[in-house]
N, C-alpha and C. Protein backbone atom coordinates (compact mmCIF):
# COMPACT_ATOMS: atom_id res chain seq x y z
N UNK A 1 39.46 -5.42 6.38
CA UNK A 1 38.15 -4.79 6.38
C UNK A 1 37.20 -5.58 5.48
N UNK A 2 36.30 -5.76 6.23
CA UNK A 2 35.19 -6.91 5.74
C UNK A 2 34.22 -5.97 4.02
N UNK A 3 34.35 -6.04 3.09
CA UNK A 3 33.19 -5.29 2.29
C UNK A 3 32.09 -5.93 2.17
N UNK A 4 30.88 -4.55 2.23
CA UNK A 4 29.62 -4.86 2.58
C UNK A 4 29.04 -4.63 1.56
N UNK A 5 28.36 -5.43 0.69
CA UNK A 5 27.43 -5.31 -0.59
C UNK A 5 26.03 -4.09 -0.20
N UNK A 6 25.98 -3.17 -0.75
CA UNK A 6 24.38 -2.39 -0.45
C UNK A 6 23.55 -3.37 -0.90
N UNK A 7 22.14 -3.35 -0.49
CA UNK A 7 21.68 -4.09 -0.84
C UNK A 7 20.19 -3.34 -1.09
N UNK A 8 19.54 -2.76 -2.13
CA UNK A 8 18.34 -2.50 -2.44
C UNK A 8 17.00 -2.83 -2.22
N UNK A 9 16.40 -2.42 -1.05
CA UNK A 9 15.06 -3.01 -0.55
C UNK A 9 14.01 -2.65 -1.29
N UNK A 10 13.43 -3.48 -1.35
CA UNK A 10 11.77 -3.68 -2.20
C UNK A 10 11.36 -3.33 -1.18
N UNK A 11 9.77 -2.91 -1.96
CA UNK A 11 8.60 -2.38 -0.80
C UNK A 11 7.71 -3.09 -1.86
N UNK A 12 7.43 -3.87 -1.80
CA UNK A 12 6.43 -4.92 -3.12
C UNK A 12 4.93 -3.93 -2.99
N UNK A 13 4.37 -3.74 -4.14
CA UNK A 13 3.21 -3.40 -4.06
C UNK A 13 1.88 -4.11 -3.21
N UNK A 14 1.45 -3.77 -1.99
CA UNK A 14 0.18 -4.69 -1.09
C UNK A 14 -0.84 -5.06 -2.15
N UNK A 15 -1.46 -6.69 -1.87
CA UNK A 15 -2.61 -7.33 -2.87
C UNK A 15 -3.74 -6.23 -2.68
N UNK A 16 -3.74 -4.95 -1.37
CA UNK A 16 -5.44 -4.41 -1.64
C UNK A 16 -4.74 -3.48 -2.82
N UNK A 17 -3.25 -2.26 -3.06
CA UNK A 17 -2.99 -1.71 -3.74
C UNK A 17 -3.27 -2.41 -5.35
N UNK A 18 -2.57 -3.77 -5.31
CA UNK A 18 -2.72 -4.21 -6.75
C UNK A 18 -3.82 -4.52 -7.25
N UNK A 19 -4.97 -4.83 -6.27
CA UNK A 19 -6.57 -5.55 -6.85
C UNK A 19 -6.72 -4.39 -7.03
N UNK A 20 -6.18 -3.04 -6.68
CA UNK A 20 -7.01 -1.52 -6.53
C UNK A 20 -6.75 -1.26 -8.49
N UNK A 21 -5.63 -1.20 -8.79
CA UNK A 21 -4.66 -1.22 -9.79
C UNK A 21 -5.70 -1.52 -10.89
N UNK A 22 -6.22 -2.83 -10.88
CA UNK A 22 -6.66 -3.81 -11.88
C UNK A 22 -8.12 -3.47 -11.91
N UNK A 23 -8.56 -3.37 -10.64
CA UNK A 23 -10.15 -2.44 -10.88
C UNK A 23 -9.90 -1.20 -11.37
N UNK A 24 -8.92 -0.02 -10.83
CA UNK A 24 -9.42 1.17 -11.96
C UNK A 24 -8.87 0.88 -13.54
N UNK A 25 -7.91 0.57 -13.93
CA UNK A 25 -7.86 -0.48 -15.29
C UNK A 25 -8.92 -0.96 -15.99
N UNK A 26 -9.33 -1.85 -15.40
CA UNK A 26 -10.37 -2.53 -16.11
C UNK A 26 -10.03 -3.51 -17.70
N UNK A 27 -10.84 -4.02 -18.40
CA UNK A 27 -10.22 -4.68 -19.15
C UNK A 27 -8.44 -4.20 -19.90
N UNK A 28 -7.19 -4.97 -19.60
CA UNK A 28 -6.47 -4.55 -20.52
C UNK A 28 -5.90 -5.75 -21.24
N UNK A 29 -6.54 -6.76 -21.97
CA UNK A 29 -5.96 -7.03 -22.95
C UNK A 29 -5.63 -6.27 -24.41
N UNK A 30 -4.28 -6.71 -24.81
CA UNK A 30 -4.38 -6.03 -25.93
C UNK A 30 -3.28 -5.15 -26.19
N UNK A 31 -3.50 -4.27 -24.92
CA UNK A 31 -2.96 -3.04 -24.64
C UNK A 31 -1.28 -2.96 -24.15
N UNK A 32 -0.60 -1.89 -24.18
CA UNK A 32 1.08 -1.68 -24.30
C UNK A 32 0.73 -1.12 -22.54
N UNK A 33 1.77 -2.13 -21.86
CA UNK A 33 1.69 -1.35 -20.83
C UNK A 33 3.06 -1.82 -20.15
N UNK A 34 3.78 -0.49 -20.00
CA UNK A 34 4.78 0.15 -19.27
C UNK A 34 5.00 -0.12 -17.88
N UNK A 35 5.73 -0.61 -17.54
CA UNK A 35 5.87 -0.97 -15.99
C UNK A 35 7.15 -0.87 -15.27
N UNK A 36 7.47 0.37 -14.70
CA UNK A 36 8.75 1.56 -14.22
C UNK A 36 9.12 1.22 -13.33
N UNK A 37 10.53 0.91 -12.28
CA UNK A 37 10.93 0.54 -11.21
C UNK A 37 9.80 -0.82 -10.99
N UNK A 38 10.24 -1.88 -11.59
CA UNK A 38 9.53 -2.94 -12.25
C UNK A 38 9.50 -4.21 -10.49
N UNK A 39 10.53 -3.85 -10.01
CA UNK A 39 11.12 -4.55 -9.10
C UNK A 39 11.09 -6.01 -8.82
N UNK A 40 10.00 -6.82 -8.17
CA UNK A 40 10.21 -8.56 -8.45
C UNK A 40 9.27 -8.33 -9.89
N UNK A 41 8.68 -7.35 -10.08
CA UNK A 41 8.00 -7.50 -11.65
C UNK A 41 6.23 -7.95 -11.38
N UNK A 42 5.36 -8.05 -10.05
CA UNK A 42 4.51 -8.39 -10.10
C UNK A 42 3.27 -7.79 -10.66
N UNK A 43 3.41 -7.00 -10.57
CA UNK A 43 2.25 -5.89 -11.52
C UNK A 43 2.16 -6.11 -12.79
N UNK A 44 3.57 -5.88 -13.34
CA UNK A 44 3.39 -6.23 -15.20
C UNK A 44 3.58 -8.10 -15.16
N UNK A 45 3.63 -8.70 -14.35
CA UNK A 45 3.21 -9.60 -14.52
C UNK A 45 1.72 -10.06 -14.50
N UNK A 46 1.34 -9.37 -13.24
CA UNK A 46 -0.27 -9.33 -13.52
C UNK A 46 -0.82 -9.15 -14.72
N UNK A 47 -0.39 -7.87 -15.33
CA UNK A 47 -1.16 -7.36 -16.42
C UNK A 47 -1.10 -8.37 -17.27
N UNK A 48 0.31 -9.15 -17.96
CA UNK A 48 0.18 -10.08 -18.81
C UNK A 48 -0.50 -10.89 -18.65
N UNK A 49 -1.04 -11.74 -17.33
CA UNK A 49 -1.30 -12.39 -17.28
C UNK A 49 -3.04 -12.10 -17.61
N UNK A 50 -3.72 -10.71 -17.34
CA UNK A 50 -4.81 -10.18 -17.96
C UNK A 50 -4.76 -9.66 -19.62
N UNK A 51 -3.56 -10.24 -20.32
CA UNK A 51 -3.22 -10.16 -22.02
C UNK A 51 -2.56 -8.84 -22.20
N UNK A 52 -2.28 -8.07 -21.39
CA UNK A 52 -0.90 -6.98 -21.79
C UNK A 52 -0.20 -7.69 -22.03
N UNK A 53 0.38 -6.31 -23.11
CA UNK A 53 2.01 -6.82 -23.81
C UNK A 53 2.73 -5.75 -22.86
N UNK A 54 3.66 -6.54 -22.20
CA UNK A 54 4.27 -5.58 -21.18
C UNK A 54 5.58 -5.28 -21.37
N UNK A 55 6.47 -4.19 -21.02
CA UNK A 55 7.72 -3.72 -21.20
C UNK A 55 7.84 -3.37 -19.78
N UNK A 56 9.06 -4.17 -18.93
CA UNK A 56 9.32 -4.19 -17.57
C UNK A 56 10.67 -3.07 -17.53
N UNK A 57 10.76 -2.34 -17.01
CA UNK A 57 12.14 -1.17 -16.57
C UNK A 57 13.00 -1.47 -14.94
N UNK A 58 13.44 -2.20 -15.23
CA UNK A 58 14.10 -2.78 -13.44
C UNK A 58 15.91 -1.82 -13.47
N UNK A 59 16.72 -1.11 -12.85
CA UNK A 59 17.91 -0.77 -12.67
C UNK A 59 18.61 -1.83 -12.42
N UNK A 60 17.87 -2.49 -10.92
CA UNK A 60 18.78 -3.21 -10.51
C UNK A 60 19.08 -4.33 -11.60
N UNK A 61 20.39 -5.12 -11.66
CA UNK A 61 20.53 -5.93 -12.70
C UNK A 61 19.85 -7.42 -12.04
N UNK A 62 20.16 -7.62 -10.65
CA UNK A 62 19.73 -8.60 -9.74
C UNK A 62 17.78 -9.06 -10.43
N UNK A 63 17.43 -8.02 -10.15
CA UNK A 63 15.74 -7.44 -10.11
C UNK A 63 15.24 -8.11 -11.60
N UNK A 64 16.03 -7.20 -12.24
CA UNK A 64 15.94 -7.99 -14.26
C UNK A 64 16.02 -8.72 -14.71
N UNK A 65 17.05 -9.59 -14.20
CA UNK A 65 17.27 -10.66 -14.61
C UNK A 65 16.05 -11.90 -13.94
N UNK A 66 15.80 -12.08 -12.66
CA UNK A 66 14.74 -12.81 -11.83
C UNK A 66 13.21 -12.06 -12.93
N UNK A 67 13.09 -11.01 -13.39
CA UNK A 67 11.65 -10.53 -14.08
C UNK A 67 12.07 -11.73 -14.84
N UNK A 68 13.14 -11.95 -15.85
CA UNK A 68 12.96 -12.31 -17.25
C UNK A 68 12.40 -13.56 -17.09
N UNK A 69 13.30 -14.61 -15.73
CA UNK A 69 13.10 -15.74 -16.03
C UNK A 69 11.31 -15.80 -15.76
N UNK A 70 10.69 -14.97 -15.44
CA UNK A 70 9.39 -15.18 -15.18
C UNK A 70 8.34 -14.58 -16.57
N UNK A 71 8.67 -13.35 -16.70
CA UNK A 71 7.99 -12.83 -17.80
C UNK A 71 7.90 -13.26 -19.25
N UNK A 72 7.26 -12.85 -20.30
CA UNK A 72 6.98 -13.23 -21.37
C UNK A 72 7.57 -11.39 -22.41
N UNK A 73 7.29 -10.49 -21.72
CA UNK A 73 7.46 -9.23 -22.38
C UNK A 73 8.77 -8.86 -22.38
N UNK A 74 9.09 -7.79 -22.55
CA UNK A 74 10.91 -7.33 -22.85
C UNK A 74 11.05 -6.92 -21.05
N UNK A 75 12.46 -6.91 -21.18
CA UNK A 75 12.82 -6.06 -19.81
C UNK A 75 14.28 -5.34 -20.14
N UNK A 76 14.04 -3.76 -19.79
CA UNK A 76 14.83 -3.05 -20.15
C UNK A 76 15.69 -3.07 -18.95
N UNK A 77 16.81 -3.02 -18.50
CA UNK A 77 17.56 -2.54 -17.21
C UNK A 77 18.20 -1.05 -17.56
N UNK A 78 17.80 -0.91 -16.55
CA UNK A 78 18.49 1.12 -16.70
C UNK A 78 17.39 2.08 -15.77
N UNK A 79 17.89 3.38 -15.79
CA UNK A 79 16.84 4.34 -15.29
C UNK A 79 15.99 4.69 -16.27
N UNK A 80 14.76 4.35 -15.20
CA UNK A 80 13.88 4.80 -15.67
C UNK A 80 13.49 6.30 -16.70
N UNK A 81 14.16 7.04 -16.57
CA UNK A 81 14.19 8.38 -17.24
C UNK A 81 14.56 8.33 -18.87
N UNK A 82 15.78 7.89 -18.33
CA UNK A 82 16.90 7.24 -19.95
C UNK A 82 15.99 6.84 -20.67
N UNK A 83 14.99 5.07 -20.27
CA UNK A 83 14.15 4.33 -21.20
C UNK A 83 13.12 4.97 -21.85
N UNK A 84 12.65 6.04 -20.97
CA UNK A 84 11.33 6.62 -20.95
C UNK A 84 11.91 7.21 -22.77
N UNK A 85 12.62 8.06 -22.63
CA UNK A 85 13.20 8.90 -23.87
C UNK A 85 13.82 8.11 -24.78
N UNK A 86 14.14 6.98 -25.02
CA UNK A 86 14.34 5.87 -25.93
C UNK A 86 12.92 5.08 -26.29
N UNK A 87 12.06 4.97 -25.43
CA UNK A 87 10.86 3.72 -25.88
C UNK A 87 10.77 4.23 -27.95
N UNK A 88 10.46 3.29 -27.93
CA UNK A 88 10.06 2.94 -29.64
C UNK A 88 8.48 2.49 -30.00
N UNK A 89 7.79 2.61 -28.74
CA UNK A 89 6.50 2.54 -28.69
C UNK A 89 5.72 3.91 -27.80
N UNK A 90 4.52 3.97 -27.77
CA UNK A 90 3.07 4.87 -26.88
C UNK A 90 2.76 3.64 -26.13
N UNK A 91 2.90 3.62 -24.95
CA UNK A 91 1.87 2.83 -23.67
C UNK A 91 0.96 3.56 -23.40
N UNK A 92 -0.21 2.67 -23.76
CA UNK A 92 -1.23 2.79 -23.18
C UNK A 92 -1.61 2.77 -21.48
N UNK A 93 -0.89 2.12 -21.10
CA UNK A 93 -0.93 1.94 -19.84
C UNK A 93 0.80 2.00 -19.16
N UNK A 94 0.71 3.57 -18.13
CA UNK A 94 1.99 2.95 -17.36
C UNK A 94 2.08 3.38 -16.41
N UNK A 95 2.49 2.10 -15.02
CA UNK A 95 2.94 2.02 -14.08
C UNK A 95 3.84 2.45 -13.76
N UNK A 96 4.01 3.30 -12.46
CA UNK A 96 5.48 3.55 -11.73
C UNK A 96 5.37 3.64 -10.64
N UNK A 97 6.40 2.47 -9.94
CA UNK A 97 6.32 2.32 -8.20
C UNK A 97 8.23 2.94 -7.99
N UNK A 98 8.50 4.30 -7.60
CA UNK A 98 9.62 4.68 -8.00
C UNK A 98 9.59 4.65 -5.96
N UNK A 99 11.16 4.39 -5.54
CA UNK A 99 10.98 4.11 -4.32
C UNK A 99 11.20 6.01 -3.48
N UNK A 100 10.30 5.58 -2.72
CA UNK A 100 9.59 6.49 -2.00
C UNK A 100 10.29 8.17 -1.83
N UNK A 101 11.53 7.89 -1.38
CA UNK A 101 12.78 8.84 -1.42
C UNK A 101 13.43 9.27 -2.72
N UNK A 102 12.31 8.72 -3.98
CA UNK A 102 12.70 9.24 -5.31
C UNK A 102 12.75 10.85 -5.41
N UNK A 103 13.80 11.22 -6.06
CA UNK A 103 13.67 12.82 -6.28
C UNK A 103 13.71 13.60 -7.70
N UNK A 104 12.96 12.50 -8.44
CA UNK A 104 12.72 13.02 -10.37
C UNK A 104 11.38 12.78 -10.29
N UNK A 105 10.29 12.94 -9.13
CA UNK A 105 9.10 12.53 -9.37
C UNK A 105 8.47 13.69 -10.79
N UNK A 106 9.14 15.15 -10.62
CA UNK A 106 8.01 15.90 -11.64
C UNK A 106 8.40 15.71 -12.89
N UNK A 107 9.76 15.17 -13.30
CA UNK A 107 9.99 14.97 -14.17
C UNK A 107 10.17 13.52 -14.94
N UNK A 108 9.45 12.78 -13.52
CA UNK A 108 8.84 11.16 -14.10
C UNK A 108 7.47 11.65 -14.99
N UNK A 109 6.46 12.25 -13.95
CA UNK A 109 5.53 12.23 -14.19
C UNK A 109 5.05 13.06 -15.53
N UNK A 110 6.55 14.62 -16.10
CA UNK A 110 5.98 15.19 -17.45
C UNK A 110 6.57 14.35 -17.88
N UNK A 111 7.80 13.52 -18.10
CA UNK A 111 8.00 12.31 -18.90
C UNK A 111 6.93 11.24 -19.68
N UNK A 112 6.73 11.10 -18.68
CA UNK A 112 5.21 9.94 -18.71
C UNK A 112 4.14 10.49 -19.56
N UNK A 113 3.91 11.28 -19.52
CA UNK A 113 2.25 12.19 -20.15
C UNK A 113 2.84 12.30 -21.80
N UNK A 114 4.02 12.98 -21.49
CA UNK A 114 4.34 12.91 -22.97
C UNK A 114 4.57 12.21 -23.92
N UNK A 115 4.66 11.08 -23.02
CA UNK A 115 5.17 9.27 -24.15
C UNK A 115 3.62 8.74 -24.28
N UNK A 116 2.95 9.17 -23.52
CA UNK A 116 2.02 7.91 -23.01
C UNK A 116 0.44 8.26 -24.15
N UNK A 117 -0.06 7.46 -24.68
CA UNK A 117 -0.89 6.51 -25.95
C UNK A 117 -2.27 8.27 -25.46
N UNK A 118 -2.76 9.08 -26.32
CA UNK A 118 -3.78 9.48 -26.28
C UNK A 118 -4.99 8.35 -25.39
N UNK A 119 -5.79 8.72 -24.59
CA UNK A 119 -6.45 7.99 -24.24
C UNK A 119 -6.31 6.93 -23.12
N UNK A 120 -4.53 6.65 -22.88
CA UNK A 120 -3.95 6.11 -22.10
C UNK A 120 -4.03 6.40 -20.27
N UNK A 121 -3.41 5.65 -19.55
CA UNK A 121 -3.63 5.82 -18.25
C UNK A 121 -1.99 5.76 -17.22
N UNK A 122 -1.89 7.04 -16.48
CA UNK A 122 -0.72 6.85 -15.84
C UNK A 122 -0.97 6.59 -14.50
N UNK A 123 -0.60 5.44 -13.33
CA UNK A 123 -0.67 5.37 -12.50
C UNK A 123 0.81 5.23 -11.35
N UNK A 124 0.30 5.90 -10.58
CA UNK A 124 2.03 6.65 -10.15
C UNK A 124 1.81 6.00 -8.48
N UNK A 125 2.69 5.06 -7.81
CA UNK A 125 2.11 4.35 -6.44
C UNK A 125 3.36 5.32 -5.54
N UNK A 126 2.94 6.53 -4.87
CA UNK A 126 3.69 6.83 -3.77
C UNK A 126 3.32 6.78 -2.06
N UNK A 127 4.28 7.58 -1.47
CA UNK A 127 4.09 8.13 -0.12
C UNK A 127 2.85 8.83 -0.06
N UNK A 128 1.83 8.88 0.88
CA UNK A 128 0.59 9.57 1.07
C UNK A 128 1.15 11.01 1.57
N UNK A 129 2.53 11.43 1.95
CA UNK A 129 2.63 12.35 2.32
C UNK A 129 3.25 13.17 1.48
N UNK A 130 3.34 13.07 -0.20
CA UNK A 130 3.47 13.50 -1.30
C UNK A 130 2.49 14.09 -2.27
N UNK A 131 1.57 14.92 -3.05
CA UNK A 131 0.43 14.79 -3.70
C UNK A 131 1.19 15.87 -5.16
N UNK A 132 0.73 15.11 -6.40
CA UNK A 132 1.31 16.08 -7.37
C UNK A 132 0.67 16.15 -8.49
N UNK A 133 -0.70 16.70 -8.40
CA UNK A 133 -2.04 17.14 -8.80
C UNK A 133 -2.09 16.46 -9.41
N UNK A 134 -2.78 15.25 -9.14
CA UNK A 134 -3.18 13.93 -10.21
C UNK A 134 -4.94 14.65 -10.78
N UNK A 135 -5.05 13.74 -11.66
CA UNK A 135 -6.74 13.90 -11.83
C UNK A 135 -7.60 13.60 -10.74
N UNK A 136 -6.20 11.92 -10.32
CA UNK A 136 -7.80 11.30 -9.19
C UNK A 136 -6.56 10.92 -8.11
N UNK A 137 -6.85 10.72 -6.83
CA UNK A 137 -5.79 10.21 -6.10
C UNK A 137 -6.73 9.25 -4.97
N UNK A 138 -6.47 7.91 -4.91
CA UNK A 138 -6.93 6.65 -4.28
C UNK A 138 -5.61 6.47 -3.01
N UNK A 139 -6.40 6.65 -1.83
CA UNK A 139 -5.19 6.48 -0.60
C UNK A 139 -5.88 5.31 0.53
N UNK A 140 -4.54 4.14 0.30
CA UNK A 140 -4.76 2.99 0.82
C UNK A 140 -3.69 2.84 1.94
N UNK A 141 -4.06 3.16 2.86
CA UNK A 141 -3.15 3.00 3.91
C UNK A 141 -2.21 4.67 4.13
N UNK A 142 -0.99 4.00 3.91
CA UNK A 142 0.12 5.00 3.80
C UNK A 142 0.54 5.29 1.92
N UNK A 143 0.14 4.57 1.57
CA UNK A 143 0.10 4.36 -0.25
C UNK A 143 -0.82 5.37 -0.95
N UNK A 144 -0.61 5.82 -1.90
CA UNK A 144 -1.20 6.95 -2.85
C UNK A 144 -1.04 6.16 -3.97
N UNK A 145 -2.37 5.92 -5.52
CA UNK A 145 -1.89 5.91 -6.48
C UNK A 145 -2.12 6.99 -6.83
N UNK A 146 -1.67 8.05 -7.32
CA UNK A 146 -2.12 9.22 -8.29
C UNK A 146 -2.30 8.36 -9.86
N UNK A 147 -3.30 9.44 -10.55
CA UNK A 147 -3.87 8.61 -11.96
C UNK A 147 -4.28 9.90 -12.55
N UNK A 148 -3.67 9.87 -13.81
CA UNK A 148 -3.62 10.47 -14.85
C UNK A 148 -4.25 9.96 -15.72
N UNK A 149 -5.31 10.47 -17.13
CA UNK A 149 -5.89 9.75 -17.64
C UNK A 149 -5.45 11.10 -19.32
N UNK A 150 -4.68 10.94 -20.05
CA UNK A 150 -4.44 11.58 -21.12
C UNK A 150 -5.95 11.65 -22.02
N UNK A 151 -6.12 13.03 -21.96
CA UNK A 151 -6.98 13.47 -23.54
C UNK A 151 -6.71 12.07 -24.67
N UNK A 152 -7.84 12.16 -25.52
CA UNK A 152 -8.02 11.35 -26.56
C UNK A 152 -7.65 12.37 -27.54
């Protein structure tokens, strides 16, 4: 009997989703930003490359290891949940592209609010056929970001 490796499919974030990303953002150098189910890592690579200090969260070990050789910031491997309740920092900014059939979304999202920098910004990229009372919700295609924007 032949064994068959699973193999974990990406759904890469689309360039209109990510230019969308970086316009409601707006300047972030400077800034701590969090980047959840990190996957080839292009988003928090973006950001660095706009002067975030970025902290990448990938499970897969495959996924983490390909971020590092590219990135400049840390990369945690593990679930996302676990890291969230370990970070040693407040992000100002954090990303989560959790794949679509995720089922800890309400408890990504009180996770998130509670770590995340007064003043900070949560942006959450799902299924359009999901909604889980964001402040603002931007729908590009079949894609939702919901966005949270924490009290100062």
């Amino acid at each position: 009997m032949k064994k068959t490796r699973r193999i974990q499919k990406l759904r890469p974030t689309s360039s209109l989703v990510k230019n969308a990303i970086f316009n409601i953002l707006g300047d972030i150098e400077g800034l701590h930003f969090l980047d959840l189910f990190a996957g080839t890592g292009q988003i928090g690579l973006e950001a660095e490359r706009r002067g975030a200090e970025v902290v990448f969260v990938e499970k897969n070990p495959r996924f983490a290891e390909e971020i590092k050789k590219r990135a400049r910031g840390k990369v945690r491997r593990g679930d996302a949940l676990r890291v969230l309740k370990k970070l040693d920092f407040r992000p100002d900014i954090v990303f989560a592209d959790p794949p679509y059939a995720y089922g800890r979304y309400k408890e990504l999202i009180e996770s998130v609010l509670e770590i995340l920098e007064p003043g900070g910004v949560f942006i959450l990229e799902h299924d359009k056929r999901k909604s889980f009372g964001a402040q603002e919700e931007r729908v590009y295609g079949d894609t939702v970001l919901s966005i949270w924007r924490k009290e100062e």
